[in-house]
PDB file of N, CA and C in Angstrom:
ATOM      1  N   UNK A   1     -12.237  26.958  40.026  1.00  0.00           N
ATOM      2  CA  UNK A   1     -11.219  26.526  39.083  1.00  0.00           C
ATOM      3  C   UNK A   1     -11.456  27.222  37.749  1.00  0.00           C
ATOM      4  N   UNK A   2     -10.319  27.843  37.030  1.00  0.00           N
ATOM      5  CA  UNK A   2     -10.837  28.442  35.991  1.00  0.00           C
ATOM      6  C   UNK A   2      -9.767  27.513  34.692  1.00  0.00           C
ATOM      7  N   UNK A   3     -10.934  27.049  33.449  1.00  0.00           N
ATOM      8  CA  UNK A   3     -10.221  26.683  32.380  1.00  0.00           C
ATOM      9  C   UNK A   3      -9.367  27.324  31.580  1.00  0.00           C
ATOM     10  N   UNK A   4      -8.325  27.427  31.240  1.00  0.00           N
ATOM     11  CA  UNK A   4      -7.545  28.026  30.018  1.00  0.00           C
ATOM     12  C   UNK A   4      -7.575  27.248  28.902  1.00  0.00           C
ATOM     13  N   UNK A   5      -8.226  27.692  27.936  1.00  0.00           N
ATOM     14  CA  UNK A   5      -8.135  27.396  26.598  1.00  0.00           C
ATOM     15  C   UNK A   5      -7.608  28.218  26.058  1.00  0.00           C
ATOM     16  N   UNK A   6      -6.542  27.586  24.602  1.00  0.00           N
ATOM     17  CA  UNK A   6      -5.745  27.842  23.684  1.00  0.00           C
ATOM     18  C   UNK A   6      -6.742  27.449  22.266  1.00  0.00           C
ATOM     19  N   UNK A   7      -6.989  28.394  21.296  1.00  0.00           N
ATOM     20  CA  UNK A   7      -7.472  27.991  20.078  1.00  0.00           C
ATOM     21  C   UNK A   7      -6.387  27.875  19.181  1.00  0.00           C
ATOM     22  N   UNK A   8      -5.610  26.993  18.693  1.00  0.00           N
ATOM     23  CA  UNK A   8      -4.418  27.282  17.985  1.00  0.00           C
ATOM     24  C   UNK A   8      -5.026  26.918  16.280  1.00  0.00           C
ATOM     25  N   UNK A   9      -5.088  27.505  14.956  1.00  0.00           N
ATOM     26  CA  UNK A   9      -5.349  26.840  13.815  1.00  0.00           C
ATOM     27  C   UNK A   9      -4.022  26.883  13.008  1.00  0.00           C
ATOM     28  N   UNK A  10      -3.847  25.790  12.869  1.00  0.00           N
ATOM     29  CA  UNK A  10      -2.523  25.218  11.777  1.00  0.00           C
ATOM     30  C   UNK A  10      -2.674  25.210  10.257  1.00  0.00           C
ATOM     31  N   UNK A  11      -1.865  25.316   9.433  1.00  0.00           N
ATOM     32  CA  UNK A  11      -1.944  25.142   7.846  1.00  0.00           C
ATOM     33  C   UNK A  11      -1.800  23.222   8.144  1.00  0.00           C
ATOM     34  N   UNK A  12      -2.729  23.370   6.704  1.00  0.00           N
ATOM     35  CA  UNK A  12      -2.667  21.505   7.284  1.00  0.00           C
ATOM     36  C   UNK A  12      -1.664  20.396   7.252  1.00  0.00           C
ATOM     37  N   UNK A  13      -0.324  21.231   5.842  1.00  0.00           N
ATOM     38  CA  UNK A  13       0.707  20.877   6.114  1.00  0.00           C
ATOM     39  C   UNK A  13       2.131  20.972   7.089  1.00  0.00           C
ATOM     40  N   UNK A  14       1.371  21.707   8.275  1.00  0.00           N
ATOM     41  CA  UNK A  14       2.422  21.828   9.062  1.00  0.00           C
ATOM     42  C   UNK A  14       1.685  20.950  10.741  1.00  0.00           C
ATOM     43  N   UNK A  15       0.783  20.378  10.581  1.00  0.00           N
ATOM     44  CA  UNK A  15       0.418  20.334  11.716  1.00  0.00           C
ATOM     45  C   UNK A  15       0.777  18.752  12.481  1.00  0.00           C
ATOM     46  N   UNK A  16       1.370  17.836  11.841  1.00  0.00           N
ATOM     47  CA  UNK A  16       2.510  17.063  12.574  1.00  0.00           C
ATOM     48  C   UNK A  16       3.586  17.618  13.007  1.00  0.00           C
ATOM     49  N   UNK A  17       4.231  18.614  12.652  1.00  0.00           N
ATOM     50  CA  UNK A  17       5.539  19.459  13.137  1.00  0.00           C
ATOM     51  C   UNK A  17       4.689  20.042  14.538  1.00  0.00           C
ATOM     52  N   UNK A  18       3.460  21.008  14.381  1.00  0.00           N
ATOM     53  CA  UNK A  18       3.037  21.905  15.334  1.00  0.00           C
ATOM     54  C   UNK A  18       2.801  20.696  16.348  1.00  0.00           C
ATOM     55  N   UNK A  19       2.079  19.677  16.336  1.00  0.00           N
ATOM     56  CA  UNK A  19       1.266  19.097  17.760  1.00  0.00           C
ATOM     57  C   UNK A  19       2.957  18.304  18.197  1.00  0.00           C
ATOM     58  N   UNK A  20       3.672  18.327  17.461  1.00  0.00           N
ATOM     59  CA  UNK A  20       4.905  17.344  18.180  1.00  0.00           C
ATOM     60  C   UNK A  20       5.731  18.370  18.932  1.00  0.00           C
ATOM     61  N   UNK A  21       5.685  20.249  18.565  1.00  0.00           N
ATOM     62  CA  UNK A  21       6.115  20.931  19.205  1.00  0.00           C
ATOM     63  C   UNK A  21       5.165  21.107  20.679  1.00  0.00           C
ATOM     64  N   UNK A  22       4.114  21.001  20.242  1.00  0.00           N
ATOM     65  CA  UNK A  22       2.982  21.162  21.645  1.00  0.00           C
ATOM     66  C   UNK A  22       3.063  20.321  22.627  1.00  0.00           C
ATOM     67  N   UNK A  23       3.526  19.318  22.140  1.00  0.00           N
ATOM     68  CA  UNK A  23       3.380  18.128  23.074  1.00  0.00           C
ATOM     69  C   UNK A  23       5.012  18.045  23.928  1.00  0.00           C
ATOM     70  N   UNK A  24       5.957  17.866  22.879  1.00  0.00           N
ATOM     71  CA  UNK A  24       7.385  18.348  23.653  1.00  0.00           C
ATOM     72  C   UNK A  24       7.854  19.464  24.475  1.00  0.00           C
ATOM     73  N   UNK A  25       7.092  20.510  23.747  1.00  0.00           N
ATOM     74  CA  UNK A  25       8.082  21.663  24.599  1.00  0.00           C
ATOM     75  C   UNK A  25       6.687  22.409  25.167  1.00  0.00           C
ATOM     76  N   UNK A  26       5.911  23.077  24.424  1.00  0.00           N
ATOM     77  CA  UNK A  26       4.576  23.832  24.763  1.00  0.00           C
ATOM     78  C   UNK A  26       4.099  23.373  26.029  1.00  0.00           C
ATOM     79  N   UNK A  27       3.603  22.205  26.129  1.00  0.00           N
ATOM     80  CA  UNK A  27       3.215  22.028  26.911  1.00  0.00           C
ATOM     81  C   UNK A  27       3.911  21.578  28.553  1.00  0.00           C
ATOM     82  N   UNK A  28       5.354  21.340  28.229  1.00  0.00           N
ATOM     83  CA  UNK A  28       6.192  20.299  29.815  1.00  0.00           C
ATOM     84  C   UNK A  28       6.227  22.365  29.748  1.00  0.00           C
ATOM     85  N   UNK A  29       6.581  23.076  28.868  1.00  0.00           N
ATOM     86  CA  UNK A  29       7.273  24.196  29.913  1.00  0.00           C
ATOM     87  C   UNK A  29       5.759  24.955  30.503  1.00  0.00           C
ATOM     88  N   UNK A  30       4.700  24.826  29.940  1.00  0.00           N
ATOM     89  CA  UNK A  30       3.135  25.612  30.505  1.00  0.00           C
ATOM     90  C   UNK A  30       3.382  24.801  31.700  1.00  0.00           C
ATOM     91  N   UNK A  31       3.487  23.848  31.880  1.00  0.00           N
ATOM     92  CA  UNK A  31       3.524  22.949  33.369  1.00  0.00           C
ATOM     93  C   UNK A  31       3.875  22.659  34.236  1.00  0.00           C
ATOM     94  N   UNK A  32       5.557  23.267  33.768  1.00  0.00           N
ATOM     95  CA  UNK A  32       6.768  23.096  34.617  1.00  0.00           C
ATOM     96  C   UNK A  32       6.374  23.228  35.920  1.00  0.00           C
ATOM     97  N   UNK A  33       6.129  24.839  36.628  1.00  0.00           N
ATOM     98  CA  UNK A  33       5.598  25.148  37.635  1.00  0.00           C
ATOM     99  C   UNK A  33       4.913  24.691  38.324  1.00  0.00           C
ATOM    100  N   UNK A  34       3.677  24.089  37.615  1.00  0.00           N
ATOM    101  CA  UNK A  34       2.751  23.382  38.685  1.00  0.00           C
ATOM    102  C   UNK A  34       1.320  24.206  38.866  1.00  0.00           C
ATOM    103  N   UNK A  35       1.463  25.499  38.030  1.00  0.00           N
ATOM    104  CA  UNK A  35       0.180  26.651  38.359  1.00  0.00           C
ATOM    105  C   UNK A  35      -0.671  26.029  37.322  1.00  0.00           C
ATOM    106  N   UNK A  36      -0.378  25.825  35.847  1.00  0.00           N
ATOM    107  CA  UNK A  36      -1.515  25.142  35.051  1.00  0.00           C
ATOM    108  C   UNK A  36      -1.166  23.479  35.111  1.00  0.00           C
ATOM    109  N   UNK A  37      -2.584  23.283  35.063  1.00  0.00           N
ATOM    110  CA  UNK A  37      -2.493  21.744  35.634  1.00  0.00           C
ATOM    111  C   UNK A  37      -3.575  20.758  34.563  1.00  0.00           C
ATOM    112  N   UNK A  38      -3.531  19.733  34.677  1.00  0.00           N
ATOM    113  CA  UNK A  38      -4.488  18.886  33.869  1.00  0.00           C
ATOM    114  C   UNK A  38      -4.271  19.187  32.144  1.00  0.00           C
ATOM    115  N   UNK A  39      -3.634  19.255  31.589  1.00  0.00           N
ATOM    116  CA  UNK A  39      -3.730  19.741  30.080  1.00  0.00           C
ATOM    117  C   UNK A  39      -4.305  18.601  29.804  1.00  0.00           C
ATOM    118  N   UNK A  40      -5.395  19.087  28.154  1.00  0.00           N
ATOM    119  CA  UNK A  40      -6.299  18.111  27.088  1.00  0.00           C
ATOM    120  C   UNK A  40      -5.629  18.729  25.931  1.00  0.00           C
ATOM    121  N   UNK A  41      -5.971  18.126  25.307  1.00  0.00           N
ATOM    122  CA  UNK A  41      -5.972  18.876  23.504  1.00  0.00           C
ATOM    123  C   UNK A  41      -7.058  17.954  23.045  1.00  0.00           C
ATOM    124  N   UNK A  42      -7.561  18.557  22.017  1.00  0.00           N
ATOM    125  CA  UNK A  42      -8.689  18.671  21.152  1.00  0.00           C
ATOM    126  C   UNK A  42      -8.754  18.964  20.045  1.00  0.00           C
ATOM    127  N   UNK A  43      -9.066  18.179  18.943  1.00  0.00           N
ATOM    128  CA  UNK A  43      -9.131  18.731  17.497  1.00  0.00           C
ATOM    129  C   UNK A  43     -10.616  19.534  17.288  1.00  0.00           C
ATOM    130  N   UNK A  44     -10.650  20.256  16.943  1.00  0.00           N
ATOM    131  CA  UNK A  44     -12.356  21.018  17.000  1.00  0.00           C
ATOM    132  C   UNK A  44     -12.097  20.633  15.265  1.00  0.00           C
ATOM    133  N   UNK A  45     -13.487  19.828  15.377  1.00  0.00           N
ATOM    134  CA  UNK A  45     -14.229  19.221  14.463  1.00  0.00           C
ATOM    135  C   UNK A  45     -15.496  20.186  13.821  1.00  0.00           C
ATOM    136  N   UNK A  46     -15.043  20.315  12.643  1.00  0.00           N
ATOM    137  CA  UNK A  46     -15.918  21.149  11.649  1.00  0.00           C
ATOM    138  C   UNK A  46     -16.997  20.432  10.763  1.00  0.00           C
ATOM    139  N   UNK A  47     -17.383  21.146   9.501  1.00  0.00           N
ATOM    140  CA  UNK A  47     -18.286  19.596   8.775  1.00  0.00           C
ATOM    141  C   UNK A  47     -17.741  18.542   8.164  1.00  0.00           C
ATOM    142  N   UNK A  48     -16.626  19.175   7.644  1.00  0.00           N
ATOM    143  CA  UNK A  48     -15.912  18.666   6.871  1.00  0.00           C
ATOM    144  C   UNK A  48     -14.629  18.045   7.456  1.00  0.00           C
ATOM    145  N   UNK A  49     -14.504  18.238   8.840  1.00  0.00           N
ATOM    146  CA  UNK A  49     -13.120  18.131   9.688  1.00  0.00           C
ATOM    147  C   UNK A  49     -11.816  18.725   9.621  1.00  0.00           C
ATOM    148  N   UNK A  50     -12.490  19.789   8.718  1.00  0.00           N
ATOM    149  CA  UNK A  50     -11.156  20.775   8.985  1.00  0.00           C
ATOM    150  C   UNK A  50     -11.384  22.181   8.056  1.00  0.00           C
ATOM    151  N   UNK A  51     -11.261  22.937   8.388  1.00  0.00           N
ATOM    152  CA  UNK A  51     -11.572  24.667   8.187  1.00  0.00           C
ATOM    153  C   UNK A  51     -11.699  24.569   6.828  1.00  0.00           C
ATOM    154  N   UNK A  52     -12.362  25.264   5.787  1.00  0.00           N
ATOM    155  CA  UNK A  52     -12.815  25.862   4.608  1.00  0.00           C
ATOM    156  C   UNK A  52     -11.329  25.650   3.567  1.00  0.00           C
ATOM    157  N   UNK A  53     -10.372  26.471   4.612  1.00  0.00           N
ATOM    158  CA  UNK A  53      -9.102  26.890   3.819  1.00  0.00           C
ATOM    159  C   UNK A  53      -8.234  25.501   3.817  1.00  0.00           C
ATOM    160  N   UNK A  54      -8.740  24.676   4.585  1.00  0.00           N
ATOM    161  CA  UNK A  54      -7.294  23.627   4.562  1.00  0.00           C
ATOM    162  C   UNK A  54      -6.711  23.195   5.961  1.00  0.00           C
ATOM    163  N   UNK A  55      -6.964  24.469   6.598  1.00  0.00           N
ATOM    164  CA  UNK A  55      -6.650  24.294   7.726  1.00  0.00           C
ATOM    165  C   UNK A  55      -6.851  23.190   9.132  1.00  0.00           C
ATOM    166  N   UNK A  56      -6.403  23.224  10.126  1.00  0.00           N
ATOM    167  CA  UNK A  56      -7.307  22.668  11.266  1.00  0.00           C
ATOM    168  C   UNK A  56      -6.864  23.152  12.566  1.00  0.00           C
ATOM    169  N   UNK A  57      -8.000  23.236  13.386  1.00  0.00           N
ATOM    170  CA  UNK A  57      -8.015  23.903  14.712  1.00  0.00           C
ATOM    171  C   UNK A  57      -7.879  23.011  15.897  1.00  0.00           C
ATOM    172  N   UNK A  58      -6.856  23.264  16.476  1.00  0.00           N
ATOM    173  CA  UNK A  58      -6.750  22.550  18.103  1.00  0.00           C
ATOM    174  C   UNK A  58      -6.952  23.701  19.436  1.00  0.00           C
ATOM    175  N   UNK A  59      -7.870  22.673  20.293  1.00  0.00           N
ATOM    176  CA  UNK A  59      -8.197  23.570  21.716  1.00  0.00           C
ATOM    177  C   UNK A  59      -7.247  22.771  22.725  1.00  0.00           C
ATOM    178  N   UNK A  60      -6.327  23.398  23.191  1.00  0.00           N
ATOM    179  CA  UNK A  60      -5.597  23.156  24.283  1.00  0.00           C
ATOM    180  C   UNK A  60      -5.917  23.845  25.608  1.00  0.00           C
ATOM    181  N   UNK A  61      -6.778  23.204  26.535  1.00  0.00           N
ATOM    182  CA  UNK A  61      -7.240  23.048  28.103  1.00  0.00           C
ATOM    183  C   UNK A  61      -6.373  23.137  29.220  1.00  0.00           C
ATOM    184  N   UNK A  62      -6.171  24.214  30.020  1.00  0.00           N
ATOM    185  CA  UNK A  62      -5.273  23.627  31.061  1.00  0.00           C
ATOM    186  C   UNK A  62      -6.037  23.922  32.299  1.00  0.00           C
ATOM    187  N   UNK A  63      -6.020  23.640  33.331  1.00  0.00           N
ATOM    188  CA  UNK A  63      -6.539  24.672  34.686  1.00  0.00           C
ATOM    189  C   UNK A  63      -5.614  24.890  35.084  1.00  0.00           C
ATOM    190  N   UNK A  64      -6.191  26.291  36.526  1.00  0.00           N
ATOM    191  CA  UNK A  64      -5.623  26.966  36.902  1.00  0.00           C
ATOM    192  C   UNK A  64      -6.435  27.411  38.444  1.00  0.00           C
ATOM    193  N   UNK A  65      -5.674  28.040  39.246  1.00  0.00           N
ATOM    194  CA  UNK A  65      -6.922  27.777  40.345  1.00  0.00           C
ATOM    195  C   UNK A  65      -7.615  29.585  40.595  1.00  0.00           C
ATOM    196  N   UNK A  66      -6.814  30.180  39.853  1.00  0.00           N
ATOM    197  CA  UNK A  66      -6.970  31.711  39.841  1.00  0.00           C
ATOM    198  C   UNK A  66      -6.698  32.426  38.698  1.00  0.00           C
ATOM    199  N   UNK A  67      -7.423  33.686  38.454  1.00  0.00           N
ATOM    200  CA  UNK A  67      -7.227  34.515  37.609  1.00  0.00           C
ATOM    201  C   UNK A  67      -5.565  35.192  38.103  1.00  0.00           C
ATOM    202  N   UNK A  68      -5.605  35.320  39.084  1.00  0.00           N
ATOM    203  CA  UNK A  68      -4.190  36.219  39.986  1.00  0.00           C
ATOM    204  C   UNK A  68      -3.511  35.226  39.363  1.00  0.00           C
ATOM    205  N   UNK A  69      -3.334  33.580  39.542  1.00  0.00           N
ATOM    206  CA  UNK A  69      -2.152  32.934  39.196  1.00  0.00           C
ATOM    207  C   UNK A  69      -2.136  32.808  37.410  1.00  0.00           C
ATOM    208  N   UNK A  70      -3.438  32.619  37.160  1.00  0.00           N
ATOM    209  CA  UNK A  70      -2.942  33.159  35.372  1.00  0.00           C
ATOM    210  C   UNK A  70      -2.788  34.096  34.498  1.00  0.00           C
ATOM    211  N   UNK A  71      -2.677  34.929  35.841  1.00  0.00           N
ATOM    212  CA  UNK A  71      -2.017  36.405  35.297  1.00  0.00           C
ATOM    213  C   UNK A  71      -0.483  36.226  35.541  1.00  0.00           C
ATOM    214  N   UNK A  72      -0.606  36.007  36.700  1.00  0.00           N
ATOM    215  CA  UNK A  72       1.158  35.694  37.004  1.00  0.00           C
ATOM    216  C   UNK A  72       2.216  34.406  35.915  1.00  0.00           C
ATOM    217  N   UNK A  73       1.500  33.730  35.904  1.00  0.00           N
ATOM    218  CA  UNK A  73       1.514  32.882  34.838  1.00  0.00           C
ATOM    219  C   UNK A  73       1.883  33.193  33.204  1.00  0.00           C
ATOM    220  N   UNK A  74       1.013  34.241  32.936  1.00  0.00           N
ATOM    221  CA  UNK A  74       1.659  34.419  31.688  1.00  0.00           C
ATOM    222  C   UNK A  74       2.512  35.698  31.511  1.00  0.00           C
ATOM    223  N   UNK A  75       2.305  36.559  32.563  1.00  0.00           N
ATOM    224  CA  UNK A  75       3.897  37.239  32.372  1.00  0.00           C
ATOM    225  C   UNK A  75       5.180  36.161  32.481  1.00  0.00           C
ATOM    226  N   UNK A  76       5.307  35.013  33.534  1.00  0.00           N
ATOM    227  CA  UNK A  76       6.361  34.432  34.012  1.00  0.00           C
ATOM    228  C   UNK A  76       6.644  33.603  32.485  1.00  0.00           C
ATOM    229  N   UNK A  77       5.736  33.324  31.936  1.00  0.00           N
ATOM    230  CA  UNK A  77       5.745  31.603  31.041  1.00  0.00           C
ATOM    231  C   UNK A  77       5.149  32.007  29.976  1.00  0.00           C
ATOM    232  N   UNK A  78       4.118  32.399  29.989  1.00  0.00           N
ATOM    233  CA  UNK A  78       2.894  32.272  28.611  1.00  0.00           C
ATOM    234  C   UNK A  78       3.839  32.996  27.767  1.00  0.00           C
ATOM    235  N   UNK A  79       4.171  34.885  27.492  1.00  0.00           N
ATOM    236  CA  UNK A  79       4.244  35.193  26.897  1.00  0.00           C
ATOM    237  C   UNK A  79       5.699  34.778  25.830  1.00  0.00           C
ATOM    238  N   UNK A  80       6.630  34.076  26.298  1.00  0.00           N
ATOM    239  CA  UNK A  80       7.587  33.605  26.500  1.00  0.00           C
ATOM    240  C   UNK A  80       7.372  32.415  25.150  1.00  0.00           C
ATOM    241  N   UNK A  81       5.854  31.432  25.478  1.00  0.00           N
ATOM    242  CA  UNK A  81       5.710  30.412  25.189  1.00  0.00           C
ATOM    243  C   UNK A  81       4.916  30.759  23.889  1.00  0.00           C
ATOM    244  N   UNK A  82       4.016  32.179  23.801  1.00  0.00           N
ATOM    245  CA  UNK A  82       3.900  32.528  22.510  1.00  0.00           C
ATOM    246  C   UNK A  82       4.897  33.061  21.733  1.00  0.00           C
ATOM    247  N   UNK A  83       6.227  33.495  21.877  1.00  0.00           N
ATOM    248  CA  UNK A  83       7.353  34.435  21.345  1.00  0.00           C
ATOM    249  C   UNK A  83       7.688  33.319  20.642  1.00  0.00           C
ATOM    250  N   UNK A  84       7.876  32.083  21.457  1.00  0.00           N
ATOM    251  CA  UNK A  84       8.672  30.700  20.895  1.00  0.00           C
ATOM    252  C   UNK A  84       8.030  30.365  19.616  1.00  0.00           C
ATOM    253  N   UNK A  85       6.364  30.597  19.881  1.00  0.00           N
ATOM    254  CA  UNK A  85       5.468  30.024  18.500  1.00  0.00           C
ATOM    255  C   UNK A  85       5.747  30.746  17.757  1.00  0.00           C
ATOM    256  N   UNK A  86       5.846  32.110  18.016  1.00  0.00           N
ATOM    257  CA  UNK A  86       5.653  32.790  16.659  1.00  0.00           C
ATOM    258  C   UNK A  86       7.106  32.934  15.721  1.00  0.00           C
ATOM    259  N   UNK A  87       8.079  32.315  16.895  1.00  0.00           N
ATOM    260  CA  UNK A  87       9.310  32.546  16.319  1.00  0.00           C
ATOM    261  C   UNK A  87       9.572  30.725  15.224  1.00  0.00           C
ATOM    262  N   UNK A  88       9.016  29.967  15.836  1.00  0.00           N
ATOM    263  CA  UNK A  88       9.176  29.136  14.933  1.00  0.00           C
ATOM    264  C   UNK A  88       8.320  28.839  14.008  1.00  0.00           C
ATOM    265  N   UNK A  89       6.587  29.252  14.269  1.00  0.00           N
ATOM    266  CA  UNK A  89       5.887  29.059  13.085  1.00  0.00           C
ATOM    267  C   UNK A  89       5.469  29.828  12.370  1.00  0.00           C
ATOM    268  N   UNK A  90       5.734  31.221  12.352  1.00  0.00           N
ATOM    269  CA  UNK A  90       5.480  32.575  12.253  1.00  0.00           C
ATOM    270  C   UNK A  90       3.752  32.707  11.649  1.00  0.00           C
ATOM    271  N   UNK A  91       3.587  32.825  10.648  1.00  0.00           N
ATOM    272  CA  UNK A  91       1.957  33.187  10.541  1.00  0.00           C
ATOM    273  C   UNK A  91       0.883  31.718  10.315  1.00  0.00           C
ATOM    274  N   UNK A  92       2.271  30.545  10.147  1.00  0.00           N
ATOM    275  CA  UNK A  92       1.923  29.204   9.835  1.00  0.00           C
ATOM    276  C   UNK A  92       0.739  28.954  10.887  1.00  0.00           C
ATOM    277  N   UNK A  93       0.692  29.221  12.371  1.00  0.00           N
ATOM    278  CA  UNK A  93      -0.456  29.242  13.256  1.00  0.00           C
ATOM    279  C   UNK A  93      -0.582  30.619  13.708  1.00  0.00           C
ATOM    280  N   UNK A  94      -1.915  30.616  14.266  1.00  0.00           N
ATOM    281  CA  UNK A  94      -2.436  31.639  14.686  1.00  0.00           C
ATOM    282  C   UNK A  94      -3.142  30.878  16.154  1.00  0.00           C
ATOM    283  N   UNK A  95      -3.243  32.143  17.429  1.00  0.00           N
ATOM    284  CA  UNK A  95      -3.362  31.517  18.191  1.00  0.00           C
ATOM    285  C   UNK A  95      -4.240  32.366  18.983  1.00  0.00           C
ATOM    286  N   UNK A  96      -5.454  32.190  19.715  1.00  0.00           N
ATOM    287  CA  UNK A  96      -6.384  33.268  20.892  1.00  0.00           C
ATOM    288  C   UNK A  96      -6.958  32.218  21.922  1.00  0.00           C
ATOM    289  N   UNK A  97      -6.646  33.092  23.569  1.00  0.00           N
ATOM    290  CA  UNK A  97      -7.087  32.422  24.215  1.00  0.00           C
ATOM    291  C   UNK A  97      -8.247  32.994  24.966  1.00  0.00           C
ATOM    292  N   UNK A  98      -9.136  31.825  25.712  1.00  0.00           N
ATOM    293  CA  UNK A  98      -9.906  32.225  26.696  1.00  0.00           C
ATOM    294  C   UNK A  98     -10.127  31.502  27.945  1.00  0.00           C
ATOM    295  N   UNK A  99     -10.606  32.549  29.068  1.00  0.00           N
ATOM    296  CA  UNK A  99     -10.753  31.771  29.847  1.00  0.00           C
ATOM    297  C   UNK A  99     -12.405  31.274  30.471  1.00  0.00           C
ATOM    298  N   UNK A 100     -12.126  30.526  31.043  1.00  0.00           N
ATOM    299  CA  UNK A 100     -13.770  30.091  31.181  1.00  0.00           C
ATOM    300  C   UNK A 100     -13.841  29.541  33.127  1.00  0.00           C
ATOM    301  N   UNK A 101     -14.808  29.553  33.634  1.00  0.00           N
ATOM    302  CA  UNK A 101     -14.762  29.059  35.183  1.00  0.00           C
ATOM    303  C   UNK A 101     -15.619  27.846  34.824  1.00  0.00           C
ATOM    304  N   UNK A 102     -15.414  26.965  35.939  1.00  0.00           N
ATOM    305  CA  UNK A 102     -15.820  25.842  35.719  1.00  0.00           C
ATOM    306  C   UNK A 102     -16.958  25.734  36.913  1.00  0.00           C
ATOM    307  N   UNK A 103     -18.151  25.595  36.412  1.00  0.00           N
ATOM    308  CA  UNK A 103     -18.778  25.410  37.638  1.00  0.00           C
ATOM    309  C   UNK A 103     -19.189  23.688  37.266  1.00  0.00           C
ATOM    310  N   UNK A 104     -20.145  23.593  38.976  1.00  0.00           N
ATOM    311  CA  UNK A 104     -20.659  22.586  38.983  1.00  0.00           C
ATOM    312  C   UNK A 104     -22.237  22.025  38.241  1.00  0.00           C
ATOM    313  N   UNK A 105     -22.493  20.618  38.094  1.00  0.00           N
ATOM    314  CA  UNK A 105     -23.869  20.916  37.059  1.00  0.00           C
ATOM    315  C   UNK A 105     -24.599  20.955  37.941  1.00  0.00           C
TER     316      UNK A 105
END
């Protein structure tokens, strides 16, 4: 099983607009399909609880059961689903992902 994480960091006044877009649209259309599965979100907690500048950072989790299907995946959906971000929040977030395999302990 491999994790997909999303690092998304928000200006701090926009980030009730951003997680209500993540949660409405970001995320039902990453899912629609059925290839990423299980989504989390996560506030990544700093010292202060939120970045130097003001900011704050969310990790959005999904699985996936293949590299082949989250390749296919983000030609079909992903890139689509970043065009949307950048078209509505333009430099307001910034966004990098990775992937990670999940083993057993």
């Amino acid at each position: 099983m491999i994790v997909f994480n999303t690092t998304f960091h928000v200006g701090e006044a926009h980030c009730q607009e951003f997680l209500a877009w993540l949660r409405e649209e970001y995320v039902p259309r990453a899912t629609a399909h059925g290839v990423l599965i299980h989504p989390r979100l996560h506030r990544i907690m700093g010292h202060r609880g939120a970045d130097a500048d003001g900011g704050v950072s969310y990790a959005l989790q999904l699985e996936v059961a293949s590299l082949g299907q989250l390749q296919r995946w983000n030609l079909a959906v992903g890139k689509d689903l970043m065009a949307r971000m950048a078209s509505r929040f333009g430099s307001r977030v910034v966004a990098f992902s990775t992937m990670m395999e999940k083993l057993e302990l």
